[in-house]
Protein backbone atom coordinates (compact mmCIF):
# COMPACT_ATOMS: atom_id res chain seq x y z
CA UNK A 1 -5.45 9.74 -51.92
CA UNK A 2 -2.27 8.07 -50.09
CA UNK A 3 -2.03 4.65 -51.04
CA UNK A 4 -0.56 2.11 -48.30
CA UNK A 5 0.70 -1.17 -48.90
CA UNK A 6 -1.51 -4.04 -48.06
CA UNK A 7 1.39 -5.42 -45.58
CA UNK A 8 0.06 -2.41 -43.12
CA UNK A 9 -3.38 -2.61 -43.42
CA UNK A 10 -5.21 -4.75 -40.81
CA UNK A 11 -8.91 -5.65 -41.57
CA UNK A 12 -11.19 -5.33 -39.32
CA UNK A 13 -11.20 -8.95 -37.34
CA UNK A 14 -7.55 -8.59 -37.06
CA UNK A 15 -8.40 -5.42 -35.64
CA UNK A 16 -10.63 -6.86 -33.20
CA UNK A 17 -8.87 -9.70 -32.88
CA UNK A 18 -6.08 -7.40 -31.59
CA UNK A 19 -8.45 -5.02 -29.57
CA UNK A 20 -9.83 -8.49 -27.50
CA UNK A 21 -6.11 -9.65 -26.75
CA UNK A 22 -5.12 -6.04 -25.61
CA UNK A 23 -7.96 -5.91 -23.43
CA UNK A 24 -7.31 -9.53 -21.49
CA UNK A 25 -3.98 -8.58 -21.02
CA UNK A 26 -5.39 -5.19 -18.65
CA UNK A 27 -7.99 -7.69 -17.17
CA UNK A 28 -5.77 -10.17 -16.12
CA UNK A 29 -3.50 -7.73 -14.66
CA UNK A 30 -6.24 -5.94 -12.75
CA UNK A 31 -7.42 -9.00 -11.68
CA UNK A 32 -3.95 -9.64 -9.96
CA UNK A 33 -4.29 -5.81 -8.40
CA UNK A 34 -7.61 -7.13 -6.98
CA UNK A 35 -6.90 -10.38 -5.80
CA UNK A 36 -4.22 -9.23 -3.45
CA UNK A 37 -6.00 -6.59 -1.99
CA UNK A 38 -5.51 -3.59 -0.17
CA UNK A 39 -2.80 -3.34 2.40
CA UNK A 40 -4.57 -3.32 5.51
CA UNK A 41 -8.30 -5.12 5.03
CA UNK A 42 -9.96 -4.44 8.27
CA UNK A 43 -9.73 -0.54 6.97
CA UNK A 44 -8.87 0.25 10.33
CA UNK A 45 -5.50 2.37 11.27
CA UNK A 46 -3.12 1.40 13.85
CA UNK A 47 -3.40 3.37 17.23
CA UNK A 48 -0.37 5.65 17.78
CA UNK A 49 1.45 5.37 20.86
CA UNK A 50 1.97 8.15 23.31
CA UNK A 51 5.69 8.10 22.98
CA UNK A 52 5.19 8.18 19.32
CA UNK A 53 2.98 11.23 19.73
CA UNK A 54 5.92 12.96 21.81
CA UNK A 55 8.57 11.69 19.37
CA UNK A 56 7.07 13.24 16.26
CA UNK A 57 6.36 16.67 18.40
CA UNK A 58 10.05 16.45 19.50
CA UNK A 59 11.32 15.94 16.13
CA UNK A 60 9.67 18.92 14.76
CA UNK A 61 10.56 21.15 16.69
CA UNK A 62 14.44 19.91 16.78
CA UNK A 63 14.37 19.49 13.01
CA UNK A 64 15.44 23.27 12.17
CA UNK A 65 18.90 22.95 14.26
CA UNK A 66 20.16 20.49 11.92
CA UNK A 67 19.30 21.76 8.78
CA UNK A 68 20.90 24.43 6.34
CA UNK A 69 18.99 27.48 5.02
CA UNK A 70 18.37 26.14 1.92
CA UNK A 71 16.37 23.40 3.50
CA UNK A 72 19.21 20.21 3.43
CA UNK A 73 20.15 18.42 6.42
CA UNK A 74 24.05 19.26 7.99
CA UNK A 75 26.35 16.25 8.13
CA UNK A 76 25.16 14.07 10.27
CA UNK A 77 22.09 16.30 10.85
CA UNK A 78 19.08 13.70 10.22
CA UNK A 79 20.93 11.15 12.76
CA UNK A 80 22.01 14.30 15.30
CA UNK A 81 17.75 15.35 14.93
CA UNK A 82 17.11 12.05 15.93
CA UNK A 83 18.74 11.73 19.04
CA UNK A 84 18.04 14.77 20.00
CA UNK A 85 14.17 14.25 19.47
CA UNK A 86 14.65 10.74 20.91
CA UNK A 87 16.06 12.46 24.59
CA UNK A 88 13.46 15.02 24.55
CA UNK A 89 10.73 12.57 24.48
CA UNK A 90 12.20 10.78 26.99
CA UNK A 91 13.37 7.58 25.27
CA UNK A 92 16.20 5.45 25.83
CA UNK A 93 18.63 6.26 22.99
């Protein structure tokens, strides 16, 4: 048998004792979680605009133009695919 030094052995209320504090620590932060909520309440999602719609279908398809073949934008690619995605929608910018 391995003998242990009585400094390391807990009994078992200090255990417990232990176990309880551990376990009000996780309730008190999952009582924070819940308290605040989820980020949008009502559970309903925004409605997307039209020029949204035409935006993200623009930027698709003018995405591959400004990227490399292994996947990475150019220089100035991300900012160029926005513009470009921007004019075909038919926005200002």
């Amino acid at each position: 048998m391995i003998s242990v030094s009585r400094d390391m052995m807990l009994t078992v209320d200090e255990y417990l004792a232990l176990r309880r504090l551990l376990d009000s620590a996780k309730e008190s932060e999952g009582s924070q979680l819940s308290i605040e909520g989820p980020e949008n309440p009502s559970g309903k999602r925004r409605k997307v605009s039209s020029y949204n719609r035409k935006y993200k279908a623009a930027f698709k398809k003018v995405t591959p133009r400004y990227k490399l073949k292994s996947g990475k934008w150019k220089k100035n690619g991300f900012r160029s695919a926005v513009k470009a995605a921007h004019k075909m929608a038919g926005g200002k910018k």
